[in-house]
Protein backbone atom coordinates (compact mmCIF):
# COMPACT_ATOMS: atom_id res chain seq x y z
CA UNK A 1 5.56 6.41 7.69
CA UNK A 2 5.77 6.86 4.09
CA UNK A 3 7.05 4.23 1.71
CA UNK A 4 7.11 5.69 -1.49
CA UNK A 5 6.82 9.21 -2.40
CA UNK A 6 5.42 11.40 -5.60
CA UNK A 7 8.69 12.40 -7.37
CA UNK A 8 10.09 12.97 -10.92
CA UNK A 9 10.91 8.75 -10.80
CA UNK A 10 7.74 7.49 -8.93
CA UNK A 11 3.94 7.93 -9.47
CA UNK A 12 3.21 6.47 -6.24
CA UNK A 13 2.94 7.93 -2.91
CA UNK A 14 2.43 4.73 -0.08
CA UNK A 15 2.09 5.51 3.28
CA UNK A 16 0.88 3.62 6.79
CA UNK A 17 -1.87 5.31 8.11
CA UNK A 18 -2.73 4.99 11.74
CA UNK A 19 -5.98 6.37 12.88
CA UNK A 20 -6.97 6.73 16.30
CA UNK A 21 -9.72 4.83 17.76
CA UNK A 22 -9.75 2.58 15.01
CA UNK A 23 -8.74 -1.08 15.82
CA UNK A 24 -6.95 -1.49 12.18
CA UNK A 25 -3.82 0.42 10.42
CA UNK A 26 -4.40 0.82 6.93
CA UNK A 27 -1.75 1.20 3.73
CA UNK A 28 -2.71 4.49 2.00
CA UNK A 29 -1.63 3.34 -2.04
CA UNK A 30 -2.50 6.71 -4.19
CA UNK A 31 -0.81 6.63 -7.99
CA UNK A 32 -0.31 10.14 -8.91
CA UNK A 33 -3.20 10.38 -11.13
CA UNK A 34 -5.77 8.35 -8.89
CA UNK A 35 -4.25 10.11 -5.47
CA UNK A 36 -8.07 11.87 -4.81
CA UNK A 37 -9.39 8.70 -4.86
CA UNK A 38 -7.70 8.21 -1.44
CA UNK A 39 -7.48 4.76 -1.88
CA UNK A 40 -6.21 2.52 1.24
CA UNK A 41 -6.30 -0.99 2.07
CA UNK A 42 -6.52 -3.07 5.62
CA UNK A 43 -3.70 -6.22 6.38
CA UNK A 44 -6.08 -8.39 5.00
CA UNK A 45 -6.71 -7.17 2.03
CA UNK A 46 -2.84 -6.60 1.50
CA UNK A 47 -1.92 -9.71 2.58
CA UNK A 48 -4.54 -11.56 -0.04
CA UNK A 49 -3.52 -8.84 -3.02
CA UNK A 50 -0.01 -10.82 -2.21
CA UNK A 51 -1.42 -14.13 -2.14
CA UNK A 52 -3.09 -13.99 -5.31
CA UNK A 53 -0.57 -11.07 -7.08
CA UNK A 54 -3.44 -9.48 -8.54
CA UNK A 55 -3.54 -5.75 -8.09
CA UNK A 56 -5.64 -4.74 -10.28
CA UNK A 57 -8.08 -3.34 -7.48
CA UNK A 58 -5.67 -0.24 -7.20
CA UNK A 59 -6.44 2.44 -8.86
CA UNK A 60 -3.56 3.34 -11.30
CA UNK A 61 -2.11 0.11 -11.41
CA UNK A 62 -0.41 -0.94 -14.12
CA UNK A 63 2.06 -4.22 -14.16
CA UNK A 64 5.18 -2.64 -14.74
CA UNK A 65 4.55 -1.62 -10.93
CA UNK A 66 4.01 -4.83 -9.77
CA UNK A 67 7.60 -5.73 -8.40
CA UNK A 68 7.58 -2.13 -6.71
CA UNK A 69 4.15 -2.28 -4.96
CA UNK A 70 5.65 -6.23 -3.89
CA UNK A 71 8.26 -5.28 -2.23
CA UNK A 72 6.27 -2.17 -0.38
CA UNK A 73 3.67 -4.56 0.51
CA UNK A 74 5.93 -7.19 1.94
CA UNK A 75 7.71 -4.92 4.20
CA UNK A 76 4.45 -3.17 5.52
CA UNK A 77 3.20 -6.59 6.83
CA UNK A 78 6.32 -7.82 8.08
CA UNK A 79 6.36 -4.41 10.23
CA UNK A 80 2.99 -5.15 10.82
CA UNK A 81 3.60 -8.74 13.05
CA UNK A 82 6.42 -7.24 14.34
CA UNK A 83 4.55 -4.37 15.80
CA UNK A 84 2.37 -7.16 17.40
CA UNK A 85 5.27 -8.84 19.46
């Protein structure tokens, strides 16, 4: 499932990535001019990128995407417990 995606108004492309045979679901997070980079990141480290609010880990990351990458963030994890009921 894709979150965000490259277009004219946003240089991210976010997107749940579900491997099979692995125990853990991971949040791709590429910015358009970091995307071969690949970067993704497990609940954990989402969920402590929220606690603290510092994203500075992702590549591309710049604060005026901070609100964006939030909200994105919040709603993967909340469809991540809800996927575990």
């Amino acid at each position: 499932m894709a979150y965000l995606r490259f277009s004219p108004t946003c240089d991210w492309y976010v997107f749940w990535e579900q491997h099979k045979g692995e125990s853990e679901d991971r949040l791709a997070v590429w910015h358009k001019d970091h995307r071969s980079e690949a970067p993704s990141y497990s609940e954990v480290e989402i969920r402590k990128m929220l606690e603290s609010g510092d994203y500075s880990a992702i590549p591309g990351y710049q604060p005026q995407y901070k609100k964006l990458l939030r909200q994105v963030f919040e709603t993967w994890i909340n469809e991540q417990s809800s996927s575990e009921t």
